[in-house]
C-alpha atoms as a PDB file:
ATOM      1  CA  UNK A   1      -7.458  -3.820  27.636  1.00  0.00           C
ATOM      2  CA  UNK A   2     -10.222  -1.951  29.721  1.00  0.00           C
ATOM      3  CA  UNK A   3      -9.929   1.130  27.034  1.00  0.00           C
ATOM      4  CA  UNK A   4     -10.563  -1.666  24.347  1.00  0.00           C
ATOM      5  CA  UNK A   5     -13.712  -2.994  26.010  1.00  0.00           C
ATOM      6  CA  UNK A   6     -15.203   0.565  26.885  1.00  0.00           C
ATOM      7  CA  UNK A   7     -14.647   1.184  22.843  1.00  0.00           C
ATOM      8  CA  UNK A   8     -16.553  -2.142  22.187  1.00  0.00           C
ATOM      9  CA  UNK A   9     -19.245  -0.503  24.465  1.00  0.00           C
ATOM     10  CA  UNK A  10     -19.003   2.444  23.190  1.00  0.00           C
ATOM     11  CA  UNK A  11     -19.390   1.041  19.672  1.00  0.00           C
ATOM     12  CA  UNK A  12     -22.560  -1.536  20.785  1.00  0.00           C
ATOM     13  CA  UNK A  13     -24.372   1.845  22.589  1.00  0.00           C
ATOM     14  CA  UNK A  14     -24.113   3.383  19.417  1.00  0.00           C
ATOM     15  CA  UNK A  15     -25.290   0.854  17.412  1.00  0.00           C
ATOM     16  CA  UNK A  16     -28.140  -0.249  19.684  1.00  0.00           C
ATOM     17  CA  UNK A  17     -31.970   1.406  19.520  1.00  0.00           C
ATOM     18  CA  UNK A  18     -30.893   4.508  21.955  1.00  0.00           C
ATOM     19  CA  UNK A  19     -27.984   5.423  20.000  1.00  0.00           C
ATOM     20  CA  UNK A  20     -26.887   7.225  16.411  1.00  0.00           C
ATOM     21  CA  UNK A  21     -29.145   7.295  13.666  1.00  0.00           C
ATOM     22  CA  UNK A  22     -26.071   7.456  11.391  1.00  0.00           C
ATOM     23  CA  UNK A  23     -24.708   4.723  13.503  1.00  0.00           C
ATOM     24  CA  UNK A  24     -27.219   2.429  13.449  1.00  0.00           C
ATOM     25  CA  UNK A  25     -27.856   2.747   9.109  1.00  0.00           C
ATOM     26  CA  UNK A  26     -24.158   1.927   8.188  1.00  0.00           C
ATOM     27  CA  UNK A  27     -23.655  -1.224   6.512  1.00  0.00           C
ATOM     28  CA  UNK A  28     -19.879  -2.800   5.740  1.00  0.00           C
ATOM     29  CA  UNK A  29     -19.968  -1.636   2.138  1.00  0.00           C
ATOM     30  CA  UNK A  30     -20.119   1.623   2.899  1.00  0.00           C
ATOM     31  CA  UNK A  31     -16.742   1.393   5.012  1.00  0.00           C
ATOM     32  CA  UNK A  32     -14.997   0.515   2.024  1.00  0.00           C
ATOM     33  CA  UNK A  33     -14.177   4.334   1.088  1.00  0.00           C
ATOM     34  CA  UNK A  34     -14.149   4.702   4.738  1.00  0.00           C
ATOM     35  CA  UNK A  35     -11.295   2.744   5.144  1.00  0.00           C
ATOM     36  CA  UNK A  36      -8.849   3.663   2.433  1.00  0.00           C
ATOM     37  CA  UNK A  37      -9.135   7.246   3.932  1.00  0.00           C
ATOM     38  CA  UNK A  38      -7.840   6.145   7.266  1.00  0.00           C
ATOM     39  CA  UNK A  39      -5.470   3.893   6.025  1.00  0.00           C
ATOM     40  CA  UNK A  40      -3.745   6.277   3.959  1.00  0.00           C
ATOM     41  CA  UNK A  41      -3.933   8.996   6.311  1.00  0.00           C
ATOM     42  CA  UNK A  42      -2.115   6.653   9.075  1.00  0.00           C
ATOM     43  CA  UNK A  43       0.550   6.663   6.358  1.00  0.00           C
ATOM     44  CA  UNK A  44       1.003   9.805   6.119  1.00  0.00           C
ATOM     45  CA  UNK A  45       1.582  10.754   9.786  1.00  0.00           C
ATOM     46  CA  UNK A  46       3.994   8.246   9.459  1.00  0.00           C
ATOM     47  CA  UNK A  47       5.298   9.584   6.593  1.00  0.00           C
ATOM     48  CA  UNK A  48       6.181  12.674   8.709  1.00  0.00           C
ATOM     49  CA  UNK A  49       6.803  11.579  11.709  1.00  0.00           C
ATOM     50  CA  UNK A  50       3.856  13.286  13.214  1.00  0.00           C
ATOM     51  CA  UNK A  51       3.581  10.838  16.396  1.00  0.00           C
ATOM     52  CA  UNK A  52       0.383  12.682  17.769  1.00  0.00           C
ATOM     53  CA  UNK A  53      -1.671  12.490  14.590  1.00  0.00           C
ATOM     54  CA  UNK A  54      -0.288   8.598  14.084  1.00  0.00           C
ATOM     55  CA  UNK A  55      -1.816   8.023  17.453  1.00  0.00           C
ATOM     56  CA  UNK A  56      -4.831  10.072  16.182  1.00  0.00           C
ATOM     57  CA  UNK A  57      -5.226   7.932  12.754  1.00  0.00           C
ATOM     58  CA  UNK A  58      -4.865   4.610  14.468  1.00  0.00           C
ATOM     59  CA  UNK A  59      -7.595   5.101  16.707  1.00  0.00           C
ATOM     60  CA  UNK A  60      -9.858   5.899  14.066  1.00  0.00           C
ATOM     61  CA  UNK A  61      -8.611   3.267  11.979  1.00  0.00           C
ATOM     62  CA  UNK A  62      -9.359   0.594  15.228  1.00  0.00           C
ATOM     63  CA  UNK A  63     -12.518   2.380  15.596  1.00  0.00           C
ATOM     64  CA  UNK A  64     -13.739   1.234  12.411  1.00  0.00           C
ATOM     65  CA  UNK A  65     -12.874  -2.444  12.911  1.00  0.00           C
ATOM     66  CA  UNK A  66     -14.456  -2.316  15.991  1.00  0.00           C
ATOM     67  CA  UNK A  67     -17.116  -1.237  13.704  1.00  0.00           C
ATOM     68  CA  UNK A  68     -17.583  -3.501  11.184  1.00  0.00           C
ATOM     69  CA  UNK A  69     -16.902  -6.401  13.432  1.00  0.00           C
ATOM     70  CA  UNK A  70     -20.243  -4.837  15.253  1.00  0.00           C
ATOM     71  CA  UNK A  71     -22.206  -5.107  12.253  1.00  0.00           C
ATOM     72  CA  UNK A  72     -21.070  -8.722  11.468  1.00  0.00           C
ATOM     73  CA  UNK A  73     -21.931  -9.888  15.045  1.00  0.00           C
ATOM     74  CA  UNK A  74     -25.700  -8.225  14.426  1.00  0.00           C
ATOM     75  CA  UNK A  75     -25.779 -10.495  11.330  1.00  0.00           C
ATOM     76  CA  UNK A  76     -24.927 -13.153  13.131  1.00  0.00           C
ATOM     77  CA  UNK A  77     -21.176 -13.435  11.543  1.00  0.00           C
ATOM     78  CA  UNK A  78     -18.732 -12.864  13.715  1.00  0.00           C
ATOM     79  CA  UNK A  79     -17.948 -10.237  16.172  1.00  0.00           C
ATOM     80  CA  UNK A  80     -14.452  -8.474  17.404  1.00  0.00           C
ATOM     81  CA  UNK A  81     -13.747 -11.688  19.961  1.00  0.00           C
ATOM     82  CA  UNK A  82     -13.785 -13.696  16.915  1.00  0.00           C
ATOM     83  CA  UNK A  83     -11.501 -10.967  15.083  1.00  0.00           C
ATOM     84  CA  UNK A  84      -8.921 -10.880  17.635  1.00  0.00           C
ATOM     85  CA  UNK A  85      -8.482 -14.697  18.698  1.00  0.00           C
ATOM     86  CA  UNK A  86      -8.708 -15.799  14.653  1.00  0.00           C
ATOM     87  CA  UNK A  87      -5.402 -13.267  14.629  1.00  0.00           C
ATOM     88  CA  UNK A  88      -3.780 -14.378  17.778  1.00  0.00           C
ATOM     89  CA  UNK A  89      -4.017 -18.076  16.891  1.00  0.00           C
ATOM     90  CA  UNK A  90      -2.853 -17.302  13.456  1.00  0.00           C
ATOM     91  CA  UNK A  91       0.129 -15.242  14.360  1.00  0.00           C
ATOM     92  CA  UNK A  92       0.765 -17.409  17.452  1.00  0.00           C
ATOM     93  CA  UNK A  93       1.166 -20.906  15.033  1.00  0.00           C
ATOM     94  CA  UNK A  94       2.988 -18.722  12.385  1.00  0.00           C
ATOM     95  CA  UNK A  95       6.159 -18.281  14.614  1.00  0.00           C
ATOM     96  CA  UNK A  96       6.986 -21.802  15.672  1.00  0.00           C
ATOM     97  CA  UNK A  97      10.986 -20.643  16.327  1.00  0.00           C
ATOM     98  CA  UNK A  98       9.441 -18.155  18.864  1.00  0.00           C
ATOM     99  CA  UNK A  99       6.623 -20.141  20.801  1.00  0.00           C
ATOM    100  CA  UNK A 100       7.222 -24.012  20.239  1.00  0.00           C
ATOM    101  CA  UNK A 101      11.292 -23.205  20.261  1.00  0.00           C
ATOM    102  CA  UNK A 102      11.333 -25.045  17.201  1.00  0.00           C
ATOM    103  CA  UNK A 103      14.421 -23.584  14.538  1.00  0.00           C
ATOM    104  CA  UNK A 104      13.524 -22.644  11.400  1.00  0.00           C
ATOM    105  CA  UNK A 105      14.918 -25.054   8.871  1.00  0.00           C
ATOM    106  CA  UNK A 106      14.878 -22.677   5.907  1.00  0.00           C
ATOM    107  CA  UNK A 107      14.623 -18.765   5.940  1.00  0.00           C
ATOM    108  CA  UNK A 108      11.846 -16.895   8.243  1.00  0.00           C
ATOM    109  CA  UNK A 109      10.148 -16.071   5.219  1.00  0.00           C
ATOM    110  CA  UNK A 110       9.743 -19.185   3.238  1.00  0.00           C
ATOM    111  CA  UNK A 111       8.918 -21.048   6.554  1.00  0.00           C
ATOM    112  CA  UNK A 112       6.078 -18.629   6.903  1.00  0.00           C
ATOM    113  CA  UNK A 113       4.978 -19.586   3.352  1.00  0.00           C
ATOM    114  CA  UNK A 114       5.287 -23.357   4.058  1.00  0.00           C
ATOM    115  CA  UNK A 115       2.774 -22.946   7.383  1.00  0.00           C
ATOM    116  CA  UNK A 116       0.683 -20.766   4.924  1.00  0.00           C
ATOM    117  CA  UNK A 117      -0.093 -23.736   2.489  1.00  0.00           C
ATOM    118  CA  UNK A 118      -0.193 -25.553   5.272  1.00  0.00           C
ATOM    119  CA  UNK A 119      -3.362 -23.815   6.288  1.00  0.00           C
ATOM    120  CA  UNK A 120      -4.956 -23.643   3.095  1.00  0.00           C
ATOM    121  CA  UNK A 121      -5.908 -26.343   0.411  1.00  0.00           C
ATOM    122  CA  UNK A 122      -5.919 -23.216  -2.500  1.00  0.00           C
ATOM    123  CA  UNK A 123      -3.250 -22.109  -1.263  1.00  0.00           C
ATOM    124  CA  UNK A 124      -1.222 -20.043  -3.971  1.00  0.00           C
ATOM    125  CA  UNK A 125       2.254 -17.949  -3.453  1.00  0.00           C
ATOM    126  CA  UNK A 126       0.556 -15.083  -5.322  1.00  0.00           C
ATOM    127  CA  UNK A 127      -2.967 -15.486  -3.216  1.00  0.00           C
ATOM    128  CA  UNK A 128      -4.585 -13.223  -1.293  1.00  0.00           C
ATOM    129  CA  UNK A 129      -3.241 -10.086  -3.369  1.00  0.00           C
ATOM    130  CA  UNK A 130      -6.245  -7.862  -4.045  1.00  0.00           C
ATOM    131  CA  UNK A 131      -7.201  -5.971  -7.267  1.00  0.00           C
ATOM    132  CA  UNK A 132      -8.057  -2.977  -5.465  1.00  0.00           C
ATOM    133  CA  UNK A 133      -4.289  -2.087  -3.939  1.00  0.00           C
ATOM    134  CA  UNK A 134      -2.607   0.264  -6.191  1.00  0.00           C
ATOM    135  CA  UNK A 135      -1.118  -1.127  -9.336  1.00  0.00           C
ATOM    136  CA  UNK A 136       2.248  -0.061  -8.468  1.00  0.00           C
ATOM    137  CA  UNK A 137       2.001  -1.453  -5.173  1.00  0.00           C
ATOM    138  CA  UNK A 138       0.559  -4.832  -6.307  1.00  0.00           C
ATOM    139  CA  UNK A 139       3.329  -5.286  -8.819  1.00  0.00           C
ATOM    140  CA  UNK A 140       6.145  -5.074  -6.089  1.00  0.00           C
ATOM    141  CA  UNK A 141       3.836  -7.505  -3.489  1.00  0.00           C
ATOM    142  CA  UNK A 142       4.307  -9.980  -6.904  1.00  0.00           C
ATOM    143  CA  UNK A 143       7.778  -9.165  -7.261  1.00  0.00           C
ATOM    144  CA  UNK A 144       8.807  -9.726  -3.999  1.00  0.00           C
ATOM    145  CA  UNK A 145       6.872 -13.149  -3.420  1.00  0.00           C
ATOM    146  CA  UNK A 146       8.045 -15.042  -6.676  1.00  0.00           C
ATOM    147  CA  UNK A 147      11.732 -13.648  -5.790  1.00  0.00           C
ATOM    148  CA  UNK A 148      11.552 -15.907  -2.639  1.00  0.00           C
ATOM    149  CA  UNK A 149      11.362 -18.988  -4.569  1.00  0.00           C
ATOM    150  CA  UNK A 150      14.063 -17.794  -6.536  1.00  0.00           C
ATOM    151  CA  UNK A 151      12.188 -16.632  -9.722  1.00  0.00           C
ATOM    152  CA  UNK A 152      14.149 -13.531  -9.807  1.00  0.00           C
ATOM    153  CA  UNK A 153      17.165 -11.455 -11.549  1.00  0.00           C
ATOM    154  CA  UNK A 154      20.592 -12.256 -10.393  1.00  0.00           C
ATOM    155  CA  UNK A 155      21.696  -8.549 -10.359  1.00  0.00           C
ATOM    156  CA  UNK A 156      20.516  -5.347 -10.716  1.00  0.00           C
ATOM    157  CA  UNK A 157      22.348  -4.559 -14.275  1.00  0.00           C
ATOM    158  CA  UNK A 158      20.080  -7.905 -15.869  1.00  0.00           C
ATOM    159  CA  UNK A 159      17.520  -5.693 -14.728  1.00  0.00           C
ATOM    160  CA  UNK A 160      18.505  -2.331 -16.194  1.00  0.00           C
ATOM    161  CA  UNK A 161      19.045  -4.033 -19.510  1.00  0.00           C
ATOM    162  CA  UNK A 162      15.580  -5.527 -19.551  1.00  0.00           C
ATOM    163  CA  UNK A 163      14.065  -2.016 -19.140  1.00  0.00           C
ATOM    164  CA  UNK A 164      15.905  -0.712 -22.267  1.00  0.00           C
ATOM    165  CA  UNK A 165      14.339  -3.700 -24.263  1.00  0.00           C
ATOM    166  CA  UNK A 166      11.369  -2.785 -22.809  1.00  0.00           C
ATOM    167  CA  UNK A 167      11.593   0.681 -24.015  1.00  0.00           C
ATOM    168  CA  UNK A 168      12.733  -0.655 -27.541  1.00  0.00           C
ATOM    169  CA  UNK A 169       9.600  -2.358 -27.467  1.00  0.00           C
ATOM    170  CA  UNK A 170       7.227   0.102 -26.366  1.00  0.00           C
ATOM    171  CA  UNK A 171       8.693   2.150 -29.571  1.00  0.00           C
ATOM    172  CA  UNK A 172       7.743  -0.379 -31.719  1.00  0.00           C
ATOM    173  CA  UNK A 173       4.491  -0.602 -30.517  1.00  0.00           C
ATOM    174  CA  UNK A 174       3.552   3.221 -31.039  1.00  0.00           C
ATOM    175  CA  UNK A 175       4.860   3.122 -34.329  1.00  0.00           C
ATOM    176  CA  UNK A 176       1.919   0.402 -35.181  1.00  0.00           C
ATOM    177  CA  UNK A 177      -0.475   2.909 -33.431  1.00  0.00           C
ATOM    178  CA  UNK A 178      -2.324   0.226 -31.506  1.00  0.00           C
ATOM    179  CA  UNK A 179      -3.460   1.253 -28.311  1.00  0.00           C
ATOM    180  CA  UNK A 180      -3.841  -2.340 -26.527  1.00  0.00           C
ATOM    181  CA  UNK A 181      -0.308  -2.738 -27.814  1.00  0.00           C
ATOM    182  CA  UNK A 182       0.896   0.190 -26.252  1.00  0.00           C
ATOM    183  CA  UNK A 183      -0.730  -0.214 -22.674  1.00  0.00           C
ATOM    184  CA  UNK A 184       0.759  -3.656 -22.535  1.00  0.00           C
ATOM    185  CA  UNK A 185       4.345  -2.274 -23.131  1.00  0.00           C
ATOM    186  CA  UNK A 186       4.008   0.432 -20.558  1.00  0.00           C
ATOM    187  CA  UNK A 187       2.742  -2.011 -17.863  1.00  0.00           C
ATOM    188  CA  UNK A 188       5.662  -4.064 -19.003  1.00  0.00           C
ATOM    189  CA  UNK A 189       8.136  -0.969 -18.603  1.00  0.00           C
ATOM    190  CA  UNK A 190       6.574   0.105 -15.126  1.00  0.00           C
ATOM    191  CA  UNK A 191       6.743  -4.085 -14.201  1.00  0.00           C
ATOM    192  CA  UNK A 192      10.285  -3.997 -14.922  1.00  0.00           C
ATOM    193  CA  UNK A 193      10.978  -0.597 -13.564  1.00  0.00           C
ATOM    194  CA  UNK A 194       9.306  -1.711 -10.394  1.00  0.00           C
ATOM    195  CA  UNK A 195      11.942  -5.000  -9.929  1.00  0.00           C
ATOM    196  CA  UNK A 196      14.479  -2.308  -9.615  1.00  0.00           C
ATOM    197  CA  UNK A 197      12.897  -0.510  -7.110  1.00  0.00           C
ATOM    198  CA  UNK A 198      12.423  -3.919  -5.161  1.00  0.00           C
ATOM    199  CA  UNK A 199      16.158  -5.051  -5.689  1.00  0.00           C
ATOM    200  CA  UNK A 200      16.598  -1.788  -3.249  1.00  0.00           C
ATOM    201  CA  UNK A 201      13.947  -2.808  -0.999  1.00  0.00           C
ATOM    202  CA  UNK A 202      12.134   0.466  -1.698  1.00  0.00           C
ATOM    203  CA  UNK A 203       8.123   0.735  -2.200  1.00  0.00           C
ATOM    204  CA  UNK A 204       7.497   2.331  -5.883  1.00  0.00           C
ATOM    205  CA  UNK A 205       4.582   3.296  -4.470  1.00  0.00           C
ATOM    206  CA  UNK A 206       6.119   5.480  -1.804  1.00  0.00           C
ATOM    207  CA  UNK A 207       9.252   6.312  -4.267  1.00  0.00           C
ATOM    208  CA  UNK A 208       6.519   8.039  -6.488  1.00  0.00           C
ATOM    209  CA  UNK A 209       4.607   9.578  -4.020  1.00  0.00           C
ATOM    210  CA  UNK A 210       7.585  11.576  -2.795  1.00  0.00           C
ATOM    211  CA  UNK A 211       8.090  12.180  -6.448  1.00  0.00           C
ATOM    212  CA  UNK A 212       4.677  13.794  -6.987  1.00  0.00           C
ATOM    213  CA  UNK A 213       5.144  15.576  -3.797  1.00  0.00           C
ATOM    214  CA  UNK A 214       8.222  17.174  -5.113  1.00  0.00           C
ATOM    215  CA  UNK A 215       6.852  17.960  -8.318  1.00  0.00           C
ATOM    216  CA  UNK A 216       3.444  19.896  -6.233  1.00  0.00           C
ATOM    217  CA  UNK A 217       5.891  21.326  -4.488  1.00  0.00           C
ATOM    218  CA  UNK A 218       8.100  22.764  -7.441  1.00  0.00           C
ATOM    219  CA  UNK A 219       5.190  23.893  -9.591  1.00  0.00           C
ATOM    220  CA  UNK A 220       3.382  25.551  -6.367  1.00  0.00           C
ATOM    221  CA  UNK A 221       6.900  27.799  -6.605  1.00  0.00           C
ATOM    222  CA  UNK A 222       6.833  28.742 -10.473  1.00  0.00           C
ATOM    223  CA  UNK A 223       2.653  29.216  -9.799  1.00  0.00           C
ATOM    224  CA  UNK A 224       3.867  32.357  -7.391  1.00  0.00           C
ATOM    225  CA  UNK A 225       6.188  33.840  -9.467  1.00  0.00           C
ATOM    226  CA  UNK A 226       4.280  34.202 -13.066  1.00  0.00           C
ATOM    227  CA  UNK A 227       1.061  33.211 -14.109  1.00  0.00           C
ATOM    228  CA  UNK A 228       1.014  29.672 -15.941  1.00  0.00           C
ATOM    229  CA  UNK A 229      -1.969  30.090 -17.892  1.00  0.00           C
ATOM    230  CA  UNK A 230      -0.323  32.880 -20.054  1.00  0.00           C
ATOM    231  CA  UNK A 231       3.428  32.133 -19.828  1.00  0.00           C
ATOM    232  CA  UNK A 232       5.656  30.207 -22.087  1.00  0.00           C
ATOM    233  CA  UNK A 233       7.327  26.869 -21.470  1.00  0.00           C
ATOM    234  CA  UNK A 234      10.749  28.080 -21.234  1.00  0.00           C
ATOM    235  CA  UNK A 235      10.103  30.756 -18.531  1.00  0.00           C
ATOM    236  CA  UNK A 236       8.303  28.371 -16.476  1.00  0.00           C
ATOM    237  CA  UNK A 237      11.484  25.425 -16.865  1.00  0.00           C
ATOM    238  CA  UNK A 238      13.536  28.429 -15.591  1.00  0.00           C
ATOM    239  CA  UNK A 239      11.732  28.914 -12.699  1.00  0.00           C
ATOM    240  CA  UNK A 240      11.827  25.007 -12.422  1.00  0.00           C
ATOM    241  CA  UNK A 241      15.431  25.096 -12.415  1.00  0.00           C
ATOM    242  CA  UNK A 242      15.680  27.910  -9.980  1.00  0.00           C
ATOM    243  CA  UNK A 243      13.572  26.026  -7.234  1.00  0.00           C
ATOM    244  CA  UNK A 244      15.146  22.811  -8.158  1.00  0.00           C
ATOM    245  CA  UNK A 245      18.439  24.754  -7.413  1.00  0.00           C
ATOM    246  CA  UNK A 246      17.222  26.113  -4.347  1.00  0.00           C
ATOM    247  CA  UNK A 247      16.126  22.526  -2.824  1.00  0.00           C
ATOM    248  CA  UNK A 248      19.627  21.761  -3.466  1.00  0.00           C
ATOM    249  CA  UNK A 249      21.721  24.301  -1.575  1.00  0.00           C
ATOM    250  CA  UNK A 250      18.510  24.009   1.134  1.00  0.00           C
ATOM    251  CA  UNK A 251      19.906  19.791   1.568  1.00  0.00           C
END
C-alpha cells in the first residue's frame, strides 16, 4: 500500500505546476491509444510467460490509471480513492457465497448476472460490450453470455453443420455479386465459426493470433531461402512445406 500512495504522489508532483510539461498537457482522450498499447503488451508477456516484463507491463498499465484518475480528480470527477472503493464495494456485494456466507441458489455465473440487474435499471445481458474490442473477440463475449441463459447449441456437430450452410450461403451470395450480401455471410461464417471455438472454451481471438504468428513465422523462413518478389508460387509452397515439416519433427 505505501508503494501505491508514493505512485499517487508521484503522479500528483507530476501533474502539479513544478512538474512535466508533457505531464501536465495530457488529457483522457489521448490515453485511449495509450492504453490499448499496454493492454496488449501485458498480454503478450503473458503470452510467453515472460514474468519480469508482466511485472514490467502491469506497472505501466496501473500507472496510467493512476493517471487518468488524476486528471478526473482536477476536473472535479473523481479521483483514484473513488476508483478503488467503487471496485471494492462492487466486487465485495458481487460474491455474497464468499462474504455474507450466503449459497448460491443457481450457478456462480448466473447469480452474478442476477446481482448485475440488480444494480442497474438498463440493465441488459449483452450490456456493457464495447464497439471498440476486436470483432472476433466481441462475438465470443456475445456467445458466451446468451449461452448462459441457455440460448445455445446442444453439441458441437449442430454447430459444424451450421457452418457448412453458412458456407452454402456465402456461395450464393458471390454468385449475385453484391458486396453487402457478401460481408453479411462472412460475418455470419466467422459468427458461427467463433461458437465452435467457444464450445472449447478457447478465445478466437488468441486462436488466430497464434495462427498469424505461425504464418510470420513460416513465411520469415521461405523469405531467407529465395527471394519472393521474383519466385513462383510453387517454389515458395515447397519451402512452406519444408518449414511446416520442420515445426513438426521440432514438437
Amino acid at each position: 500500500m505505501d508503494g501505491f500512495l508514493k505512485l499517487i504522489k508521484l503522479m500528483e508532483t507530476l501533474r502539479s505546476e513544478k512538474g512535466c510539461p508533457w505531464d501536465r498537457k495530457q488529457t483522457t482522450k489521448a490515453f485511449k491509444t495509450f492504453l490499448l498499447e499496454e493492454v496488449y503488451e501485458v498480454i503478450e508477456a503473458i503470452d510467453n510467460d515472460d514474468h519480469k516484463a508482466l511485472k514490467e507491463e502491469l506497472g505501466d498499465l496501473l500507472f496510467h490509471i493512476v493517471f487518468i484518475s488524476q486528471i478526473c480528480k482536477e476536473n472535479g470527477l473523481f479521483g483514484i480513492d473513488d476508483v478503488v472503493n467503487f471496485v471494492y464495494d462492487k466486487m465485495y456485494n458481487r460474491h455474497p457465497h464468499v462474504f455474507f456466507n450466503s449459497p448460491p441458489d443457481k450457478p456462480i455465473d448466473l447469480k452474478w448476472e442476477d446481482i448485475k440487474k440488480d444494480e442497474r435499471e438498463d440493465y441488459s445481458l449483452l450490456s456493457n460490450i464495447p464497439d471498440i474490442i476486436p470483432s472476433l473477440l466481441r462475438a465470443y463475449i456475445i456467445s458466451r453470455r446468451v449461452a448462459k441463459v441457455g440460448f445455445d447449441w446442444d453439441n458441437v456437430d449442430d454447430i459444424y453443420k451450421k457452418m457448412l450452410e453458412e458456407v452454402e450461403e456465402l456461395k450464393k451470395a458471390e454468385s449475385t455479386g453484391n458486396i453487402d450480401a457478401i460481408r453479411e455471410e462472412i460475418g455470419d461464417l466467422l459468427f458461427t465459426i467463433v461458437n465452435i471455438s467457444k464450445f472449447y472454451n478457447i478465445d478466437p481471438e488468441d486462436a488466430l493470433r497464434f495462427t498469424s504468428n505461425k504464418f510470420i513465422r513460416r513465411f520469415n523462413y521461405i523469405e531467407t531461402k529465395i527471394d519472393v518478389k521474383s519466385s513462383s508460387l510453387s517454389a515458395m509452397d515447397k519451402l512452406w512445406n519444408e518449414i511446416k515439416n520442420i515445426e513438426k519433427k521440432g514438437d
